[in-house]
N, C-alpha and C. Protein backbone atom coordinates (compact mmCIF):
# COMPACT_ATOMS: atom_id res chain seq x y z
N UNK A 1 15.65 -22.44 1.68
CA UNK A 1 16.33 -21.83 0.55
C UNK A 1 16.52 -20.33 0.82
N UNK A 2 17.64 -19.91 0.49
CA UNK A 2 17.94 -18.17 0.93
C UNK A 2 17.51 -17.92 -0.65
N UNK A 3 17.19 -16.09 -0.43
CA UNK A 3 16.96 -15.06 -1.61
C UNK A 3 17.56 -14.13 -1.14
N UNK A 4 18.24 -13.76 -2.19
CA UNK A 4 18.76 -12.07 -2.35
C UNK A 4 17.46 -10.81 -2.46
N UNK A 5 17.49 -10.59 -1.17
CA UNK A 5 15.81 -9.25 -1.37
C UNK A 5 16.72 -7.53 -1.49
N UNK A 6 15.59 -7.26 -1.53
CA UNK A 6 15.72 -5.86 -1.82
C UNK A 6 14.34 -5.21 -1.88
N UNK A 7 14.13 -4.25 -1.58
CA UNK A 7 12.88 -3.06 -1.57
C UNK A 7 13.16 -2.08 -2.26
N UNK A 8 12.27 -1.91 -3.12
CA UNK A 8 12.09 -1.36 -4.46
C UNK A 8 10.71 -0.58 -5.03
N UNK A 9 11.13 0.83 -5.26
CA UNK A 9 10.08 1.34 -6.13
C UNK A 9 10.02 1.41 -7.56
N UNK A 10 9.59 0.66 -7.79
CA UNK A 10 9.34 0.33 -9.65
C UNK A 10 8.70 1.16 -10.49
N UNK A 11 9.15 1.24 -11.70
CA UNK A 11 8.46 2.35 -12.40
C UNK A 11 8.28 1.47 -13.72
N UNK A 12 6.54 2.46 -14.51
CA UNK A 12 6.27 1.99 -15.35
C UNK A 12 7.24 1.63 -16.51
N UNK A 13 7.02 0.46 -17.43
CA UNK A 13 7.36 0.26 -18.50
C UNK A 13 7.95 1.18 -19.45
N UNK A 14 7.14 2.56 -19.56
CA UNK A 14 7.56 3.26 -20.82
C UNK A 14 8.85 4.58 -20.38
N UNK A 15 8.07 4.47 -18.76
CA UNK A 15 9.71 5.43 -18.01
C UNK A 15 11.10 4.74 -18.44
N UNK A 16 10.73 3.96 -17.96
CA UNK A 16 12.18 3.05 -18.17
C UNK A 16 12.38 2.52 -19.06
N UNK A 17 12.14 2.71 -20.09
CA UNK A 17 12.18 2.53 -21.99
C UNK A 17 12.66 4.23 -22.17
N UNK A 18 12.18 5.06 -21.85
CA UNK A 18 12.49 6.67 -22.45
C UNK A 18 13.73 6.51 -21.78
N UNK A 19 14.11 6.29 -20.54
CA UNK A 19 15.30 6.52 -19.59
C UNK A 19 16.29 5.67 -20.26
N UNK A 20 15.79 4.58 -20.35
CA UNK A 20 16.95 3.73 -21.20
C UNK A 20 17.80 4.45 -22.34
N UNK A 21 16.67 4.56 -22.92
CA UNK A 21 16.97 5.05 -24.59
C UNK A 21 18.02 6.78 -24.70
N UNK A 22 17.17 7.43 -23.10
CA UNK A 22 18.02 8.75 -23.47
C UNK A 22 19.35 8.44 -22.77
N UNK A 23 19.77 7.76 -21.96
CA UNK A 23 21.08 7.13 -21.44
C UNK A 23 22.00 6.42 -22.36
N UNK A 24 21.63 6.39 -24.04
CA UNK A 24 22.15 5.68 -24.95
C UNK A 24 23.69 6.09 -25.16
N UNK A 25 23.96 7.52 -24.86
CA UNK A 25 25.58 7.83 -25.55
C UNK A 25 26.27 7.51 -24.07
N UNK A 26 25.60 7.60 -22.93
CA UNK A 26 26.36 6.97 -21.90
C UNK A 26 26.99 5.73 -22.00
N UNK A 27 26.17 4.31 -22.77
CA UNK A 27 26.72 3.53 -22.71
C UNK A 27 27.74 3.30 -23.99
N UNK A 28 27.84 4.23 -24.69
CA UNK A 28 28.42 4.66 -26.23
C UNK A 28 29.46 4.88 -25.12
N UNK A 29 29.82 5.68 -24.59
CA UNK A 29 30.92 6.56 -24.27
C UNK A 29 31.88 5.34 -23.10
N UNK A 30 30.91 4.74 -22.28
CA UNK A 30 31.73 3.38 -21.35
C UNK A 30 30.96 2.16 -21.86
N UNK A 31 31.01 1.59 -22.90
CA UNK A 31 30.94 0.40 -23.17
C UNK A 31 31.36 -1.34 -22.07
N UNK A 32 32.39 -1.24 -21.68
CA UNK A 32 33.09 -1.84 -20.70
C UNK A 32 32.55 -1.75 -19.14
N UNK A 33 31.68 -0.80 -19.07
CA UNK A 33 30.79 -1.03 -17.66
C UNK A 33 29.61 -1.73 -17.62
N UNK A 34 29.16 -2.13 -16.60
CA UNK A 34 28.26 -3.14 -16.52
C UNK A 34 27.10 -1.95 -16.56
N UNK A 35 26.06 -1.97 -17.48
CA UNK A 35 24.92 -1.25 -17.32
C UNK A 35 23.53 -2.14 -17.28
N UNK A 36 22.83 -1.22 -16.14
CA UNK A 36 21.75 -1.98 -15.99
C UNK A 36 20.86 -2.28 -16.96
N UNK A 37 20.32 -3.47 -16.97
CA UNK A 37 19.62 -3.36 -18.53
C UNK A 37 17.74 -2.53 -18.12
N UNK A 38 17.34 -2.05 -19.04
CA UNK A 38 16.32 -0.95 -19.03
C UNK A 38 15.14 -1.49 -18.22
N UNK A 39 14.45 -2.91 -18.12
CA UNK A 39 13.83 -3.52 -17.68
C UNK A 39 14.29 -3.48 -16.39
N UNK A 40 15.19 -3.24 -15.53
CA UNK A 40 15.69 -3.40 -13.66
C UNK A 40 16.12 -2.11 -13.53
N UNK A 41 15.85 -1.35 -14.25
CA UNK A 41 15.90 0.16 -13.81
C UNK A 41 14.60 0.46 -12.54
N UNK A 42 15.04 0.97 -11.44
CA UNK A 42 14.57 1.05 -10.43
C UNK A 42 14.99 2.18 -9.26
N UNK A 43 14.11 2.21 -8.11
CA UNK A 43 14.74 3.11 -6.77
C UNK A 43 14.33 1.98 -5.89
N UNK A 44 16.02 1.83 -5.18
CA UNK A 44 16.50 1.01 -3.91
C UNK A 44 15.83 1.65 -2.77
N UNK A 45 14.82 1.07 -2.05
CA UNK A 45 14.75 1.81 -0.60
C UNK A 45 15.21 0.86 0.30
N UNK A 46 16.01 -0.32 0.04
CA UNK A 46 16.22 -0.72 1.06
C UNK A 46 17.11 -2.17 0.83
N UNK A 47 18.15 -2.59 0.64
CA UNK A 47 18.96 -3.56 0.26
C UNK A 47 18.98 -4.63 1.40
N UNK A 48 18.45 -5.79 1.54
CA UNK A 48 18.25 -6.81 2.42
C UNK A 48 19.50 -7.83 2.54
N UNK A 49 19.50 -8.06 1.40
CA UNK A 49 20.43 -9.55 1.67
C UNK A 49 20.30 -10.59 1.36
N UNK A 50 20.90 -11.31 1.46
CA UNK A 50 20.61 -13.12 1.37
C UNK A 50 19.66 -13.40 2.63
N UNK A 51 17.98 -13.70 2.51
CA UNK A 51 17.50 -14.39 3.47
C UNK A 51 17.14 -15.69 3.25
N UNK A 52 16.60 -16.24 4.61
CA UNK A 52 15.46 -17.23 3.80
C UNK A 52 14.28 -17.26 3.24
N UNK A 53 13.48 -17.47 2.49
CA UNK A 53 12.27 -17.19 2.01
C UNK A 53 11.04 -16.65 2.59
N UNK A 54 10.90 -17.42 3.77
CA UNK A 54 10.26 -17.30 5.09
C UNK A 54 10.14 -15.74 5.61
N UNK A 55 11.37 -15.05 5.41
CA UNK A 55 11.09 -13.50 5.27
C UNK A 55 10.20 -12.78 4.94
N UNK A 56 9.67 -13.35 3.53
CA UNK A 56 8.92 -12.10 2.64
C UNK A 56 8.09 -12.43 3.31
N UNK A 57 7.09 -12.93 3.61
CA UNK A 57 5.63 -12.56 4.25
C UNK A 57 5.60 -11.81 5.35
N UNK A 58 6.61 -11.91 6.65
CA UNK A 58 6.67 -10.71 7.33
C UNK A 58 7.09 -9.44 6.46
N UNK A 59 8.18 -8.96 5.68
CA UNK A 59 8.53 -8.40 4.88
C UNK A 59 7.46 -7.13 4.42
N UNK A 60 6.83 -8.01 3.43
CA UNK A 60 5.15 -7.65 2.85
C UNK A 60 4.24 -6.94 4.18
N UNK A 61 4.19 -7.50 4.84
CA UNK A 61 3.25 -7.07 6.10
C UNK A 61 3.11 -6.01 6.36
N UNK A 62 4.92 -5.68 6.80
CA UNK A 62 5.32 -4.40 7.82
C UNK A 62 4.94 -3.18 6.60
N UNK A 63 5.66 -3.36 5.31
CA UNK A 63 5.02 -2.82 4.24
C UNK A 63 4.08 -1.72 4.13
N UNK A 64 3.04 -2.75 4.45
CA UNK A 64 1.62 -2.84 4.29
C UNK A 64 1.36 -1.84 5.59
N UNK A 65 1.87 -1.92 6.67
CA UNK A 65 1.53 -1.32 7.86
C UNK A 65 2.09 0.02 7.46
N UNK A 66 3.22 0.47 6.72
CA UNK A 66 4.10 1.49 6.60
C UNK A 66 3.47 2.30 5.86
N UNK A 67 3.01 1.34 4.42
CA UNK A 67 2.16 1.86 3.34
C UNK A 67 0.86 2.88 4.24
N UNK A 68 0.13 2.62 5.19
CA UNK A 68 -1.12 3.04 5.42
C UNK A 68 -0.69 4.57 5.84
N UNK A 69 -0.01 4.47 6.03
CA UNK A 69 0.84 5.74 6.91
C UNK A 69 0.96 6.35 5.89
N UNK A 70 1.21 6.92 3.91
CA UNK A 70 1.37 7.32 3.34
C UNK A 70 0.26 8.01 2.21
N UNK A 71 0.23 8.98 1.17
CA UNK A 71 0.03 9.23 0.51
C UNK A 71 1.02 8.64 -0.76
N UNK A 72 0.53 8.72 -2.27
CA UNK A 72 1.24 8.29 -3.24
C UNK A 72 2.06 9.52 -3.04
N UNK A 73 3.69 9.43 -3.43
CA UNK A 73 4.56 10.33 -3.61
C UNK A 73 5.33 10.72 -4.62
N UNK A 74 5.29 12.47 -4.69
CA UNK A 74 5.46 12.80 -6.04
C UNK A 74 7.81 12.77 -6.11
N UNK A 75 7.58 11.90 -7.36
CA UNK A 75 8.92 11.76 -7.88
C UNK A 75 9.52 12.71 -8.40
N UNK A 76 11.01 13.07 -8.95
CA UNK A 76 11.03 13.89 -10.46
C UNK A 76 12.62 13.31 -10.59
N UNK A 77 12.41 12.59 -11.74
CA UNK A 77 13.74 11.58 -12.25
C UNK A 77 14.68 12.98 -13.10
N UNK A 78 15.99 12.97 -12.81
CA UNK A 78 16.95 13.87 -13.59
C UNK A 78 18.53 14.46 -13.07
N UNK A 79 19.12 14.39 -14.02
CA UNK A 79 20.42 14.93 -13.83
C UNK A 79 21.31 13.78 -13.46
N UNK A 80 22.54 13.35 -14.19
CA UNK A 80 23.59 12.36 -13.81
C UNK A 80 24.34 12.75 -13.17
N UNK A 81 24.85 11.38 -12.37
CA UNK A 81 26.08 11.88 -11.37
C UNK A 81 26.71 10.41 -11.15
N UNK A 82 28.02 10.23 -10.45
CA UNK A 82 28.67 9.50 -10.28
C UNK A 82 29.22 9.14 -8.70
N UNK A 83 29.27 7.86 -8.44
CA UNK A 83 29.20 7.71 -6.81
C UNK A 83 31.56 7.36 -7.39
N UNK A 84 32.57 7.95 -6.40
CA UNK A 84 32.23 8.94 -5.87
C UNK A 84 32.12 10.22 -6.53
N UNK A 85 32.38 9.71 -8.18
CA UNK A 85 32.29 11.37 -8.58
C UNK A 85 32.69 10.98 -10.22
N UNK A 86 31.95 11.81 -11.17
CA UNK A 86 32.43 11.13 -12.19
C UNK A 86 33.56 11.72 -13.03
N UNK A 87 34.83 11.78 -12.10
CA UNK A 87 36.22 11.94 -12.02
C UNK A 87 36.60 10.74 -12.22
N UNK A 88 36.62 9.73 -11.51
CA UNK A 88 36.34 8.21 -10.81
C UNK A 88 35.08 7.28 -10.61
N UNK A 89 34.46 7.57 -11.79
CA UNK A 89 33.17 6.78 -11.50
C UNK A 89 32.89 5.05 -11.21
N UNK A 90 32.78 4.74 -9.86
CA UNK A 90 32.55 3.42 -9.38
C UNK A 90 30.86 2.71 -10.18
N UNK A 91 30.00 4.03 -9.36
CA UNK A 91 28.34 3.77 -9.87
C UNK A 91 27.71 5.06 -10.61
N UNK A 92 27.53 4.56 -11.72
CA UNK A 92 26.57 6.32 -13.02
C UNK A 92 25.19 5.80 -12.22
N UNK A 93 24.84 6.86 -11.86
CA UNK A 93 23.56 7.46 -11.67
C UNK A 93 22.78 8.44 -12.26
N UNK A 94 21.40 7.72 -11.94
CA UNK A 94 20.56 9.25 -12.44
C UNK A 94 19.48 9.77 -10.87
N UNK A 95 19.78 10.98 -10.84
CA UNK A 95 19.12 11.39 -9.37
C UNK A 95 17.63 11.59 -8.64
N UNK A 96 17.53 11.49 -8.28
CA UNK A 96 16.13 11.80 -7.59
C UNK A 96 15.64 12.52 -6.89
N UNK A 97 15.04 13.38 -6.93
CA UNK A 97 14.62 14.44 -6.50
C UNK A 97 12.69 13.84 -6.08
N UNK A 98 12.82 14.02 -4.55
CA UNK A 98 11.17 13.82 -4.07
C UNK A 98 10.83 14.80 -3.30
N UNK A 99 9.55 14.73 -2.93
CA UNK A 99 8.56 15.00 -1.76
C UNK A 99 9.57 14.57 -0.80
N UNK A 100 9.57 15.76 0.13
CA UNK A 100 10.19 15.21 1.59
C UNK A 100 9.81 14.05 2.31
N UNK A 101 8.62 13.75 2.02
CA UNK A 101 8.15 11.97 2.27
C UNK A 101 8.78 10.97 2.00
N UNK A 102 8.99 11.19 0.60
CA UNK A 102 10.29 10.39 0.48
C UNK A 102 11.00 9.47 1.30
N UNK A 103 11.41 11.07 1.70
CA UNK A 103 12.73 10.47 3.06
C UNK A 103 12.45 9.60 5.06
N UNK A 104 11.25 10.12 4.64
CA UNK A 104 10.47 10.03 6.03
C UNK A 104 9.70 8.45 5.37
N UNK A 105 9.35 8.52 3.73
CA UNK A 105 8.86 6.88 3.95
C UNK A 105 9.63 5.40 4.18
N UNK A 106 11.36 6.34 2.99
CA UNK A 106 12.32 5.66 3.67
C UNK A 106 12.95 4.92 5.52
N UNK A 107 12.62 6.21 5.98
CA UNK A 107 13.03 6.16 7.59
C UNK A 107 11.79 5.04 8.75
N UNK A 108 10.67 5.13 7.64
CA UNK A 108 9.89 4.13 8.15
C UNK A 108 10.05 2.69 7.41
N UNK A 109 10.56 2.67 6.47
CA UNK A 109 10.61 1.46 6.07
C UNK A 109 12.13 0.56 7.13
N UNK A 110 12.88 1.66 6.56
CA UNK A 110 14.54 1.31 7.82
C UNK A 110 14.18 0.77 9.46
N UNK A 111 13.10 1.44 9.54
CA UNK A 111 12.82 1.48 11.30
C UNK A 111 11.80 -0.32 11.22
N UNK A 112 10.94 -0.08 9.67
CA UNK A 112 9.93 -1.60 10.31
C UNK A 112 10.87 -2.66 10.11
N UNK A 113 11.84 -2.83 9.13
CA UNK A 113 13.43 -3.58 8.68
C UNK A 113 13.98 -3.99 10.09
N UNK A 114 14.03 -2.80 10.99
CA UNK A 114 14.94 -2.70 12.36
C UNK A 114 14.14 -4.00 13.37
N UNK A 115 12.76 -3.33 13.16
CA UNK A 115 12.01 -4.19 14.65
C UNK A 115 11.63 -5.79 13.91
N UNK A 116 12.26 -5.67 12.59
CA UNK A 116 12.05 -7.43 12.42
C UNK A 116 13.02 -8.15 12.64
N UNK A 117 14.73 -7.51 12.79
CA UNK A 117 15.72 -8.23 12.38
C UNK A 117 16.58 -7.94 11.91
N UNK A 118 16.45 -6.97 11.00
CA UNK A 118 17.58 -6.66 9.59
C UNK A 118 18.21 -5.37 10.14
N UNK A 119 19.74 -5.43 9.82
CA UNK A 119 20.35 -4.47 9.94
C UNK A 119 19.58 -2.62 9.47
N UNK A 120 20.08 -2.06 10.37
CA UNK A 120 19.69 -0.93 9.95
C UNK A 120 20.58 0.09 8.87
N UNK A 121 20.48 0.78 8.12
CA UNK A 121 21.81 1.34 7.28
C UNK A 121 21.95 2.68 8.17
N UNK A 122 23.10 2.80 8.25
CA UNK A 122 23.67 3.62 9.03
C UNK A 122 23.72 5.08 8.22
N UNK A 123 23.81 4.85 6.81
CA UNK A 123 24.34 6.11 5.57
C UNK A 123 22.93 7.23 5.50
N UNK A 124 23.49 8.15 4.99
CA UNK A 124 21.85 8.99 4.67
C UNK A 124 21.50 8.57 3.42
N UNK A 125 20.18 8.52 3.62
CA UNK A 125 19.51 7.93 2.14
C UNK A 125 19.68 8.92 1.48
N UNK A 126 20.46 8.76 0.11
CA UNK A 126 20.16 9.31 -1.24
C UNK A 126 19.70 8.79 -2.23
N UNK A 127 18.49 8.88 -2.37
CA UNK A 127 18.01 8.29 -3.83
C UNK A 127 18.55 8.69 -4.91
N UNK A 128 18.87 7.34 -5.61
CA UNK A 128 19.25 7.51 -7.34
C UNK A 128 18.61 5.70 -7.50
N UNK A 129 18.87 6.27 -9.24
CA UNK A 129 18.78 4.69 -9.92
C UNK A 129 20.24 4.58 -10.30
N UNK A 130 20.64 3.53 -10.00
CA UNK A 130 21.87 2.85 -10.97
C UNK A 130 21.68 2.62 -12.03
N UNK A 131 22.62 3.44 -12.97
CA UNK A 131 22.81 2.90 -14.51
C UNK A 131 23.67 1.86 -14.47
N UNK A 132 24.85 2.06 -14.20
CA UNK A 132 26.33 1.60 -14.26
C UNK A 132 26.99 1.19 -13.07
N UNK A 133 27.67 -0.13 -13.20
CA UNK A 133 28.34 -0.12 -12.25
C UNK A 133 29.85 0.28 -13.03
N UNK A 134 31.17 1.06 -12.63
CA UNK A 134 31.84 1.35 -13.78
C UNK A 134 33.35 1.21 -13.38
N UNK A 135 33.81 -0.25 -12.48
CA UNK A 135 34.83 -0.27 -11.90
C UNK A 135 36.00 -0.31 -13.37
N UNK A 136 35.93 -0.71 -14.20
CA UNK A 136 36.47 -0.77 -14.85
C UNK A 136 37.77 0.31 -15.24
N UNK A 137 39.04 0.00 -14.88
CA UNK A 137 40.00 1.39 -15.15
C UNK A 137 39.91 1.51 -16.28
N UNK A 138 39.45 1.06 -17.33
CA UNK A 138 39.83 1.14 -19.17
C UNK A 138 39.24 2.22 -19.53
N UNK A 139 37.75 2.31 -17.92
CA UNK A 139 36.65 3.63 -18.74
C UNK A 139 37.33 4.92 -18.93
N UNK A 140 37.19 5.68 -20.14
CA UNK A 140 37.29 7.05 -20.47
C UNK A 140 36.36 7.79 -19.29
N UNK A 141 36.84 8.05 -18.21
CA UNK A 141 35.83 9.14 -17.39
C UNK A 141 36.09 10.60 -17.88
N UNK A 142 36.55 10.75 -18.57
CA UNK A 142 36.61 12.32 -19.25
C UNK A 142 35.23 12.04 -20.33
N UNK A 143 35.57 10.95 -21.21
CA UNK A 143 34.62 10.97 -21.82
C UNK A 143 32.96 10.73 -21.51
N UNK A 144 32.95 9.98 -20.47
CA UNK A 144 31.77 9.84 -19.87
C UNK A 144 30.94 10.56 -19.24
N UNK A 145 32.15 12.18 -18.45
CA UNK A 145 31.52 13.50 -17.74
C UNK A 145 31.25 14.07 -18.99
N UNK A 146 31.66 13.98 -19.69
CA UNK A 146 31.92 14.75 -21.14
C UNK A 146 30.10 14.92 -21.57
N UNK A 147 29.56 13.56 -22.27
CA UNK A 147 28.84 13.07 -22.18
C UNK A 147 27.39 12.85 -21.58
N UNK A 148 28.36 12.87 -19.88
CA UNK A 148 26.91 13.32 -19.30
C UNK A 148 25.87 14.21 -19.05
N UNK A 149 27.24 15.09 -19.91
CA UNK A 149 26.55 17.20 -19.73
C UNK A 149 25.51 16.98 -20.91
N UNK A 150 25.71 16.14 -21.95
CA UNK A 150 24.18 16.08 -22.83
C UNK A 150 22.99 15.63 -22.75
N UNK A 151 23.29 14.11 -21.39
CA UNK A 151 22.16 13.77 -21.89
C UNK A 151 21.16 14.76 -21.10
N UNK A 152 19.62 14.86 -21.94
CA UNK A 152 18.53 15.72 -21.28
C UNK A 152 17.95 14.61 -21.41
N UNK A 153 17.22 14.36 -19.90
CA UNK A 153 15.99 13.57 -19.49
C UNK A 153 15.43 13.94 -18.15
N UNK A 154 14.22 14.16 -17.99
CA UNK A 154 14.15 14.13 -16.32
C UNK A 154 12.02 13.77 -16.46
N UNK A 155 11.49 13.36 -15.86
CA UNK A 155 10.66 12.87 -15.87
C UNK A 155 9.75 12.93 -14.10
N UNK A 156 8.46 13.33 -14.45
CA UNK A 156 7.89 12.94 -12.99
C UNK A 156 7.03 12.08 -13.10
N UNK A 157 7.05 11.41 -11.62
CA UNK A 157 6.29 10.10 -11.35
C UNK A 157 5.51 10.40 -9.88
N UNK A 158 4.23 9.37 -10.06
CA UNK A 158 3.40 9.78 -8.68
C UNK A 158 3.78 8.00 -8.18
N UNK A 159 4.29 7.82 -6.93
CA UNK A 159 4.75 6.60 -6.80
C UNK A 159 3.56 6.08 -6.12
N UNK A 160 3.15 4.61 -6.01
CA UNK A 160 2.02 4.45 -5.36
C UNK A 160 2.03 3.08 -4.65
N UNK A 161 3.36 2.23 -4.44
CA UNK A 161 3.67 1.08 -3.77
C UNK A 161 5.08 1.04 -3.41
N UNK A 162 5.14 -0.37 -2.83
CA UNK A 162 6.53 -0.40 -2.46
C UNK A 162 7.04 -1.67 -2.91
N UNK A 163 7.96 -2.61 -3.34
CA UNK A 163 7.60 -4.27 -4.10
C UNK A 163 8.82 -4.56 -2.85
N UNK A 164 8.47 -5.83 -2.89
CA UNK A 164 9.74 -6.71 -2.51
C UNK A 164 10.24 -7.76 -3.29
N UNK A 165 11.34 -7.54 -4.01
CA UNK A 165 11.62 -7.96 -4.83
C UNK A 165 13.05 -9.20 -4.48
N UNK A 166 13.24 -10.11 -5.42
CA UNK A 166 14.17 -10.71 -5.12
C UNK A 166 15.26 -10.76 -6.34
N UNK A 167 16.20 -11.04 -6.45
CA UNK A 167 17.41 -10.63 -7.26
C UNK A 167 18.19 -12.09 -7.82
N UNK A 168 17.90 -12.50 -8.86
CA UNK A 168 18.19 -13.80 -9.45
C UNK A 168 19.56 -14.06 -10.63
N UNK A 169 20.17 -14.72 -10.68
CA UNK A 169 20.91 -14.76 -12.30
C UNK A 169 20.33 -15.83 -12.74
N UNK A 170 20.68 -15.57 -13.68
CA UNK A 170 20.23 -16.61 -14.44
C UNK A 170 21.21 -16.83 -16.16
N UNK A 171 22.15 -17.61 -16.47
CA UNK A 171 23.14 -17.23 -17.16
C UNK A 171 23.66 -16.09 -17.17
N UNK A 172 24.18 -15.79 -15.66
CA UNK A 172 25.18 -15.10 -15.62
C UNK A 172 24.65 -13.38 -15.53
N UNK A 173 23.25 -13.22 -15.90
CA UNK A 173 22.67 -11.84 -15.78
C UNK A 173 21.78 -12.26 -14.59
N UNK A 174 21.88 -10.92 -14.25
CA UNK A 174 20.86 -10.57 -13.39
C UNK A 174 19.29 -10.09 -13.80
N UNK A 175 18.11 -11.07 -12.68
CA UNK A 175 16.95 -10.94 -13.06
C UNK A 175 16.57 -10.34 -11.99
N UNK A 176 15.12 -9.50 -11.88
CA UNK A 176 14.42 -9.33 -10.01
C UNK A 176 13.10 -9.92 -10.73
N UNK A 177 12.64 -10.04 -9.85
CA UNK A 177 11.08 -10.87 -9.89
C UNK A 177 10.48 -10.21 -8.58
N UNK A 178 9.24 -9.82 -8.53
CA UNK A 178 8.34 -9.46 -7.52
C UNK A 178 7.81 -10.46 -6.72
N UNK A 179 8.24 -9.89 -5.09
CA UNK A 179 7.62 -11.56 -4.55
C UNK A 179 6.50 -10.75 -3.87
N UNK A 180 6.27 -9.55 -3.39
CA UNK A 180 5.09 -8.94 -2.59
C UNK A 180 5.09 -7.58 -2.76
N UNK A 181 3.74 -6.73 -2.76
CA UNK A 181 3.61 -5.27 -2.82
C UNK A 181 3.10 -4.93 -1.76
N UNK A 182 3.15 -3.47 -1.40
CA UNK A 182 2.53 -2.48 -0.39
C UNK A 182 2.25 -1.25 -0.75
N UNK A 183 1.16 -1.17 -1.03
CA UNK A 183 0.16 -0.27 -1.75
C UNK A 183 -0.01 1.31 -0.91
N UNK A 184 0.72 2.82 -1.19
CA UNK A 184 0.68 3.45 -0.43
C UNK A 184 -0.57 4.40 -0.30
N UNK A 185 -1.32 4.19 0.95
CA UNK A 185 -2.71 4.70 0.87
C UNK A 185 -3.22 4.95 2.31
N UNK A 186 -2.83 6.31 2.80
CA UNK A 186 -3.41 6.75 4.13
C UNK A 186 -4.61 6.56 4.60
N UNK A 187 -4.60 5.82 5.85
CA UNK A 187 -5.85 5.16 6.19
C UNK A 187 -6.46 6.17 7.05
C-alpha cells in the first residue's frame, strides 16, 4: 500500500488555535481559498511523496540519527506573505524566522532523505506554514494584502522533534496522522 509522507514540525495545540483564530479576517477577506484548517497547521521540512509503507521505519531511523546531532531549536512564528507575492497570491503564508540550525537541521534531514532514496530538493529552504492555498482568480488580492497589514501575531517556540507524518482524505478533506517521531537531543 503507498502513503503520501511528509516531515513535519508540529506545534502545540494552543499555537495553532491562537494562529488560527488571529488569521480570522484573512479568511474573511478570501473566503474562496482553500485554508488550512487550524489542527494541520504545521512546518514542512521535507515533502516525500507517495511511498510504500515500508518506508517509514527507515524514515524514523535516519531521524533519529539526525535528531542526536541537535539541540531543541528556538522558533519565532510571524509576519504574512504570499508565494509568489501577495499581488498574485498562489500560497498565504505565515513566516518563520529560526536559529540558523534550522537550516543546517533541514540540510541534514535532505542529505539522510538523499542516502535512502528520495529525491533531493534542489530549492533553498524557506520556512513558512501554509495558510492558503489561493489559486482561485475570484480572490480580492488587494483585499487580502490589505488585510494582511493587520493581522498581529507572532509567537516563539522551542522545537524538540521531528514527526513523520502521512497525509490522508477522507471525504474529500485532508487529514495527517503521525506514523513516527525523532526526538531532538545531542548525544
Amino acid at each position: 500500500m503507498t502513503v503520501r509522507l511528509f516531515i513535519a514540525i508540529n506545534f502545540p495545540a494552543s499555537l495553532r488555535t491562537n494562529l488560527y483564530e488571529a488569521t480570522r479576517p484573512l479568511r474573511d477577506a478570501a473566503p474562496t481559498a482553500r485554508w488550512v484548517d487550524g489542527d494541520r497547521l504545521h512546518l514542512t521540512i521535507k515533502f516525500i511523496g507517495e511511498q510504500s509503507e515500508t518506508v517509514v521505519a527507515p524514515i524514523v531511523d535516519a531521524l533519529r540519527t539526525v535528531g542526536k546531532r541537535f539541540d531543541p531549536i528556538a522558533l519565532e512564528l510571524g509576519g504574512l506573505g504570499a508565494f509568489p507575492n501577495l499581488r498574485r497570491p498562489r500560497v498565504v503564508w505565515m513566516g518563520v524566522k529560526g536559529d540558523p540550525k534550522l537550516e543546517l537541521l533541514h540540510h541534514d534531514v535532505e542529505t539522510a532523505c538523499g542516502e535512502l532514496g528520495f529525491e533531493v530538493e534542489g530549492r533553498p529552504f524557506r520556512p513558512h506554514l501554509t495558510l492558503a492555498r489561493a489559486g482561485d482568480p475570484r480572490i480580492d488580492a488587494m483585499a487580502l494584502a490589505r488585510v494582511a497589514k493587520t493581522v498581529d501575531f507572532s509567537a516563539e517556540i522551542l522545537i524538540d522533534s521531528l514527526d513523520v507524518m502521512v497525509s490522508e482524505h477522507f471525504d474529500g478533506k485532508p487529514r495527517y496522522r503521525l506514523l513516527g517521531s525523532a526526538t531532538l537531543r545531542r548525544e
